[in-house]
Protein backbone atom coordinates (compact mmCIF):
# COMPACT_ATOMS: atom_id res chain seq x y z
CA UNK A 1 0.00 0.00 0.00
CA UNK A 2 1.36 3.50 -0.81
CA UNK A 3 1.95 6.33 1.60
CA UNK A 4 -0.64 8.34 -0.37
CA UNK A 5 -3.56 5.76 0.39
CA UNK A 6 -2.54 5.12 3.98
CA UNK A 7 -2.98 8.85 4.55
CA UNK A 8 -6.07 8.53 2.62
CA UNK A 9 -7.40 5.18 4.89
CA UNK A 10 -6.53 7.83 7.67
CA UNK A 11 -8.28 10.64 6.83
CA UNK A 12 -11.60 8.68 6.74
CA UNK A 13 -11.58 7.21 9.80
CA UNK A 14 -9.02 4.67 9.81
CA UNK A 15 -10.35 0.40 9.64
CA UNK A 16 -11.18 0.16 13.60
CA UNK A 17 -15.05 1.47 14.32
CA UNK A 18 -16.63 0.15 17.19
CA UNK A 19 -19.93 0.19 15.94
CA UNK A 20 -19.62 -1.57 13.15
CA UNK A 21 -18.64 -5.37 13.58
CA UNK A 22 -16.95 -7.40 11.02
CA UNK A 23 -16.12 -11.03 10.16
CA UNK A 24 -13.72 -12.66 7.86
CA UNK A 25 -14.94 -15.12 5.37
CA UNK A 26 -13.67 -17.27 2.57
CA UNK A 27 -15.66 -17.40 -0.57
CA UNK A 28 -15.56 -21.04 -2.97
CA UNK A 29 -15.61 -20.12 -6.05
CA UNK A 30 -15.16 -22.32 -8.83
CA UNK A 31 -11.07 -23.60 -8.63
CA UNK A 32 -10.11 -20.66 -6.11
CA UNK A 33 -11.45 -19.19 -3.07
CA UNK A 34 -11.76 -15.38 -2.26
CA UNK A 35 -11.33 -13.61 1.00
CA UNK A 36 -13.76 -11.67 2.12
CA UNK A 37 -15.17 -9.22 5.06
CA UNK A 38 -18.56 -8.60 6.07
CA UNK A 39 -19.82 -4.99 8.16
CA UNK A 40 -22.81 -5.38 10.30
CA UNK A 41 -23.36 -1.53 11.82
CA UNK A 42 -24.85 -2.15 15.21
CA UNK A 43 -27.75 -0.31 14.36
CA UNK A 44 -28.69 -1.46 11.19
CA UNK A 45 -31.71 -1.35 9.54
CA UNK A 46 -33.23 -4.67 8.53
CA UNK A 47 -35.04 -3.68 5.67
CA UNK A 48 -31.66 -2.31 3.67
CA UNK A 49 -30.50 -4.96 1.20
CA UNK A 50 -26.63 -6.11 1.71
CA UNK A 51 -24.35 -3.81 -0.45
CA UNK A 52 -21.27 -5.81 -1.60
CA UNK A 53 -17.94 -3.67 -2.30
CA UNK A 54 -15.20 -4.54 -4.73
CA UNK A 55 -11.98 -2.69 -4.22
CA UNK A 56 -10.73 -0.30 -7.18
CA UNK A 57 -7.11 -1.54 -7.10
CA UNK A 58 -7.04 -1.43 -11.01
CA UNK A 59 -8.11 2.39 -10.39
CA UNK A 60 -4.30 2.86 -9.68
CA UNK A 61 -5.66 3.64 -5.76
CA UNK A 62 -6.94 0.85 -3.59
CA UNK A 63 -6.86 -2.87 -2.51
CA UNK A 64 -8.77 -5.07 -0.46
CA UNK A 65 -6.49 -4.04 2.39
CA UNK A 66 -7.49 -0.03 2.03
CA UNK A 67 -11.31 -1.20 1.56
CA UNK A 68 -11.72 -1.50 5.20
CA UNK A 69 -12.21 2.08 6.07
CA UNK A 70 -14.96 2.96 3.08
CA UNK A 71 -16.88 -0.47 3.88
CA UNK A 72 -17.40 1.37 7.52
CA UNK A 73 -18.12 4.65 6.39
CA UNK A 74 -20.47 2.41 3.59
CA UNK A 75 -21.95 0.56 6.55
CA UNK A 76 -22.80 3.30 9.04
CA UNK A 77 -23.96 5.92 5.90
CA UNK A 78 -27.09 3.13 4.85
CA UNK A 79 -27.76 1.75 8.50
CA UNK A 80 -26.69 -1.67 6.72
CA UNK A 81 -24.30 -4.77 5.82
CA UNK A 82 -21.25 -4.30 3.37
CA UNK A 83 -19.58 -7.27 2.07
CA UNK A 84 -16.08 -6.51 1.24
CA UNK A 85 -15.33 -9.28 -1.79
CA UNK A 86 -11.29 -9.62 -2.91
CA UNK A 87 -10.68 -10.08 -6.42
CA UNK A 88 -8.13 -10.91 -8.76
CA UNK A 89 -6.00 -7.99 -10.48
CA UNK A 90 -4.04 -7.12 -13.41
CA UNK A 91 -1.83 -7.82 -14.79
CA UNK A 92 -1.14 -10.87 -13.33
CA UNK A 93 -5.33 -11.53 -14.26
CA UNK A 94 -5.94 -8.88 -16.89
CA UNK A 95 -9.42 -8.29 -17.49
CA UNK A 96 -12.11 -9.44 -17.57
CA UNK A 97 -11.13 -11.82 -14.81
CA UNK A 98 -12.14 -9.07 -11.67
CA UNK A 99 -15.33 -8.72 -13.46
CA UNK A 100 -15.89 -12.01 -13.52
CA UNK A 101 -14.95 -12.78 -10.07
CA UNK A 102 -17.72 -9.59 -9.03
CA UNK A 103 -20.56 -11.34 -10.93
CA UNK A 104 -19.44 -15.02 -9.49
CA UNK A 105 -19.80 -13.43 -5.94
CA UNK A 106 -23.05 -11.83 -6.76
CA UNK A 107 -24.34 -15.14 -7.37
């Protein structure tokens, strides 16, 4: 992770919030699992469908390690769950691979 996104995981709020619990989890997917992290806000609103977050590393900014901190501010903004999915980048994957790892997870 750069210095620039560190600062940037910093200035919103950092990954520990104690009203917001989380939960590690590994997703199967077909020949490969996925890490993943789920956000349950402690007062969350049951009626607010699950939002699931993909990290913008390809967006020369971001990783699953800086998604943390936005999953929170995610989570407390809509009074419901985030789950944080990991996905496989470029250019070791080039595309379409993380979009195909997003729809797998959605399903």
């Amino acid at each position: 992770m750069c210095a620039g996104t560190d600062k940037l995981v910093e200035q919103f709020g950092g990954r520990a919030e104690p009203s917001v619990n989380y939960a590690h989890h590994v997703l199967p997917f077909e020949g490969r699992d996925f890490p993943a992290l789920s956000y349950r806000p402690s007062a969350q609103n049951p009626d607010i469908p699950i939002l699931v977050s993909f990290h913008y590393g390809g967006g020369i900014v971001g990783s699953f390690e800086t998604s943390p901190a936005f999953c929170v501010i995610f989570a407390k903004s809509i009074a419901g769950s985030v789950l944080s999915v990991d996905n496989r980048l470029a250019p070791e994957r080039p595309w379409p691979a993380d979009l195909n790892d997003a729809i797998e997870a959605l399903i």
